[in-house]
C-alpha atoms as a PDB file:
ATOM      1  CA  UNK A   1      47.980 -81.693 -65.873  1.00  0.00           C
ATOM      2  CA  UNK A   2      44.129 -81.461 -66.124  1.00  0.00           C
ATOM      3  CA  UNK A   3      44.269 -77.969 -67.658  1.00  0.00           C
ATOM      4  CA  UNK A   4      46.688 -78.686 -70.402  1.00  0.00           C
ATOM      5  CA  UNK A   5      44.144 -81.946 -71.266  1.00  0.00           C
ATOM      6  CA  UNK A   6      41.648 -79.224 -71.124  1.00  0.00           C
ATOM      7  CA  UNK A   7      43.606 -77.187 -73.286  1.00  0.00           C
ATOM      8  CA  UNK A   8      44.741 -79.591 -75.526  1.00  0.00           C
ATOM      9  CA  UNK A   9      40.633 -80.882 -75.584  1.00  0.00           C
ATOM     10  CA  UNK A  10      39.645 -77.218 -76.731  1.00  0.00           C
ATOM     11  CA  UNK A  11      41.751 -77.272 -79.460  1.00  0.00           C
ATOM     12  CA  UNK A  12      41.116 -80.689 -80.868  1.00  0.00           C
ATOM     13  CA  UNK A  13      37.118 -80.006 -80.142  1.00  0.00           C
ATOM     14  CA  UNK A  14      37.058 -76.765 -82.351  1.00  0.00           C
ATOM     15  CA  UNK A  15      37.654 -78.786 -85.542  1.00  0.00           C
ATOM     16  CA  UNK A  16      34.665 -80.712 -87.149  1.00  0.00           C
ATOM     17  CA  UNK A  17      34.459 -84.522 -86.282  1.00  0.00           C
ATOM     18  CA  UNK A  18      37.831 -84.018 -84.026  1.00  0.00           C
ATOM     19  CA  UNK A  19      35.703 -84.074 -80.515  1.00  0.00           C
ATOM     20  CA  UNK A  20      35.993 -87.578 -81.022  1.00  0.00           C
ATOM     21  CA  UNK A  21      39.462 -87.783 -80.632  1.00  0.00           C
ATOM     22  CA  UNK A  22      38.532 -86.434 -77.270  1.00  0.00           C
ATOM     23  CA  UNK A  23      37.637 -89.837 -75.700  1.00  0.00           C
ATOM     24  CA  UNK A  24      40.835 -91.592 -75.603  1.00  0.00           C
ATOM     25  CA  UNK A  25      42.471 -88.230 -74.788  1.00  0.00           C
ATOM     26  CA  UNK A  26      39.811 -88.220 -71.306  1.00  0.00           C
ATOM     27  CA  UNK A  27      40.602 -92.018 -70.931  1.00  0.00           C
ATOM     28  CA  UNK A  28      44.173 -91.650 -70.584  1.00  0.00           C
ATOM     29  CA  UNK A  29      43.878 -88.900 -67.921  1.00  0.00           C
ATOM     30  CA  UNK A  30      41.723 -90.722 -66.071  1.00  0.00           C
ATOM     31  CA  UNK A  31      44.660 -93.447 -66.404  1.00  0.00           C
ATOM     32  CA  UNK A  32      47.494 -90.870 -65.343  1.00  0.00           C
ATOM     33  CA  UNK A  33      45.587 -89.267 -62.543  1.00  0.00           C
ATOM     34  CA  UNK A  34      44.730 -93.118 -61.271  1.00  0.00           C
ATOM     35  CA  UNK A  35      48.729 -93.745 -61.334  1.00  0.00           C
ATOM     36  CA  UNK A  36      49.695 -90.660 -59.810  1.00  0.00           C
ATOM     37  CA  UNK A  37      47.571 -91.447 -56.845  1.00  0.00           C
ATOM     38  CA  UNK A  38      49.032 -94.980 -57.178  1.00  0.00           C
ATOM     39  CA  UNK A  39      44.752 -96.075 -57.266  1.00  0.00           C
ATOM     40  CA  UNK A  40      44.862 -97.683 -60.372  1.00  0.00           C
ATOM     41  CA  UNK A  41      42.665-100.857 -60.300  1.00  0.00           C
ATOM     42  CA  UNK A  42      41.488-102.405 -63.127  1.00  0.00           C
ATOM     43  CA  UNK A  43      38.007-103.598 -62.141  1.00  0.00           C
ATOM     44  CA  UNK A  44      37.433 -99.525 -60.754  1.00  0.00           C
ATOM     45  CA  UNK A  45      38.936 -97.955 -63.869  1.00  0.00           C
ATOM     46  CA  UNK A  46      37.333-100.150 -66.764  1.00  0.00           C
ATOM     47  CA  UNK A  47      33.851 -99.126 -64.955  1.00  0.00           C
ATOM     48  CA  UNK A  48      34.550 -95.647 -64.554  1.00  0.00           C
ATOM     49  CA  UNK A  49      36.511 -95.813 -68.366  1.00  0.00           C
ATOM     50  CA  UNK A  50      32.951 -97.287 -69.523  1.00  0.00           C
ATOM     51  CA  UNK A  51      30.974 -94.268 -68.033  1.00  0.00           C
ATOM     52  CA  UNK A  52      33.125 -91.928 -69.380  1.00  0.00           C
ATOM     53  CA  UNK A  53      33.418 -92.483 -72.821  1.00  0.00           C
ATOM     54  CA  UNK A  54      29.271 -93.132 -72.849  1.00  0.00           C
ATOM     55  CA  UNK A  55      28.657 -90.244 -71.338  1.00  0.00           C
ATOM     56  CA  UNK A  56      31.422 -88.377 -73.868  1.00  0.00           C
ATOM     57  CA  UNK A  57      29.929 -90.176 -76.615  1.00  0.00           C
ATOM     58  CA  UNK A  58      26.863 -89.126 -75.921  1.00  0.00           C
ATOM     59  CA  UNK A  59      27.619 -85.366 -75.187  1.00  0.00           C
ATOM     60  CA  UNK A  60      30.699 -84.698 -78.584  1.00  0.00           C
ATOM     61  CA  UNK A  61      27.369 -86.686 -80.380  1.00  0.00           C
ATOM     62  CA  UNK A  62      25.226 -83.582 -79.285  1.00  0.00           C
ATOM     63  CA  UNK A  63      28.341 -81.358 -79.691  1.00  0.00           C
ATOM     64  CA  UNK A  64      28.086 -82.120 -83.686  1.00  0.00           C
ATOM     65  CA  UNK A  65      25.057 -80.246 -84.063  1.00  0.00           C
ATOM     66  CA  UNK A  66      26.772 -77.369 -83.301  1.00  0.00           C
ATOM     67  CA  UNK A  67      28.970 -77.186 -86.062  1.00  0.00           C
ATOM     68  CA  UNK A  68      26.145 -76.249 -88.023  1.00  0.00           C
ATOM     69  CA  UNK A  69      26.439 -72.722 -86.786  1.00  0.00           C
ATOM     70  CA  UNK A  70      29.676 -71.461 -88.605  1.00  0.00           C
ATOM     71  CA  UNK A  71      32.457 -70.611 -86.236  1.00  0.00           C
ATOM     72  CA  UNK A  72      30.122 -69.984 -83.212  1.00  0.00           C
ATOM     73  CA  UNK A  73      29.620 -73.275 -83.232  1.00  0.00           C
ATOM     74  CA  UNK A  74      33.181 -74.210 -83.499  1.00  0.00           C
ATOM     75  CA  UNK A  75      34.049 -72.041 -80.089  1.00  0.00           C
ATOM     76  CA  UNK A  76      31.250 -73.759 -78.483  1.00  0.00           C
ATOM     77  CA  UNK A  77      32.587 -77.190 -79.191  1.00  0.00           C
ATOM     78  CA  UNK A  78      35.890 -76.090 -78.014  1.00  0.00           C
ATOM     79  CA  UNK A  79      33.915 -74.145 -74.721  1.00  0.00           C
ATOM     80  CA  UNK A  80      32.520 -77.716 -74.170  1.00  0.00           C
ATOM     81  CA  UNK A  81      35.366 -79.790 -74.261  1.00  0.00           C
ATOM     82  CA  UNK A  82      37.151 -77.448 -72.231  1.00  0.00           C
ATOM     83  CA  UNK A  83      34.531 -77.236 -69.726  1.00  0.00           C
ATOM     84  CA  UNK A  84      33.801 -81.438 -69.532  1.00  0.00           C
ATOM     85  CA  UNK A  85      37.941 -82.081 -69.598  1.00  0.00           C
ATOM     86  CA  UNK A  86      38.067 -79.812 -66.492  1.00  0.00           C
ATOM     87  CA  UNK A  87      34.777 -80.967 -64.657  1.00  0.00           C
ATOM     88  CA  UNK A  88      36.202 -84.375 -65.188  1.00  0.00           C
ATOM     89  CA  UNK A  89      39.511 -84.268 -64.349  1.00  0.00           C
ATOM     90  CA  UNK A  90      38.567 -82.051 -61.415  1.00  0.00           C
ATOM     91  CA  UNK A  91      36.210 -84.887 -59.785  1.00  0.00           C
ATOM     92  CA  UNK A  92      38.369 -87.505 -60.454  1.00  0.00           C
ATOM     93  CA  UNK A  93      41.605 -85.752 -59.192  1.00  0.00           C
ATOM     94  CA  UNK A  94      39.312 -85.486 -56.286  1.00  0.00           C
ATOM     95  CA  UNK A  95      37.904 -88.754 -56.271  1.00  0.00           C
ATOM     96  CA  UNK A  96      41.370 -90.788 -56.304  1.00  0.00           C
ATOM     97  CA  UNK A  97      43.210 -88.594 -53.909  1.00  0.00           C
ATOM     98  CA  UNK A  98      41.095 -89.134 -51.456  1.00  0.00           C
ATOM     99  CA  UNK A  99      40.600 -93.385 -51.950  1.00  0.00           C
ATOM    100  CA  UNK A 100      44.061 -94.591 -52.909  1.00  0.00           C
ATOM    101  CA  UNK A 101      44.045 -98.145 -53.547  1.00  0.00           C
ATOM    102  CA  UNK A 102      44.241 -99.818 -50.423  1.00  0.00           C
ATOM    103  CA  UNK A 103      47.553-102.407 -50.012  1.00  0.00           C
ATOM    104  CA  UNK A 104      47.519-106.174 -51.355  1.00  0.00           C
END
């Protein structure tokens, strides 16, 4: 699942302005890996939703400047969001399996 995010990210991320498209995409993974480790809780995910998409924000706003270089800097975007998708997805896949929501 994480590496066809990270797929779908590097594709999306090589086109100008679409790394932004890339923070609901990170969101919602976050949201499926939560469910499929049936750890989704709201409190938990809204704070660690927050961090990601400042963090993302902050990092595709950094990412623009590299569309100044032509097509180099379109394979770096796409290197980037590859790279973050996977990082990301990786730690929280890792995160989540091992602290499951405990039981009402």
């Amino acid at each position: 699942m994480i590496l066809a995010f990270a797929l779908i990210g590097a594709v999306v991320g090589f086109f100008p302005g679409g790394s932004f498209l890339l923070i609901p995409m990170e969101v919602y993974l976050l949201y499926k890996i939560c469910t499929k480790h049936k750890a989704f809780d709201f409190p938990m995910f809204f704070l660690v939703a927050a961090a990601l998409i400042g963090v993302s924000a902050f990092l595709k706003g950094l990412a623009t400047f590299l569309q100044a270089i032509p097509v180099i800097g379109q394979f770096a975007n796409s290197l980037v969001a590859f790279g973050f998708i996977v990082a990301f997805g990786n730690i929280a896949e890792h995160y989540y399996s091992r602290h499951p929501r405990p039981p009402n």
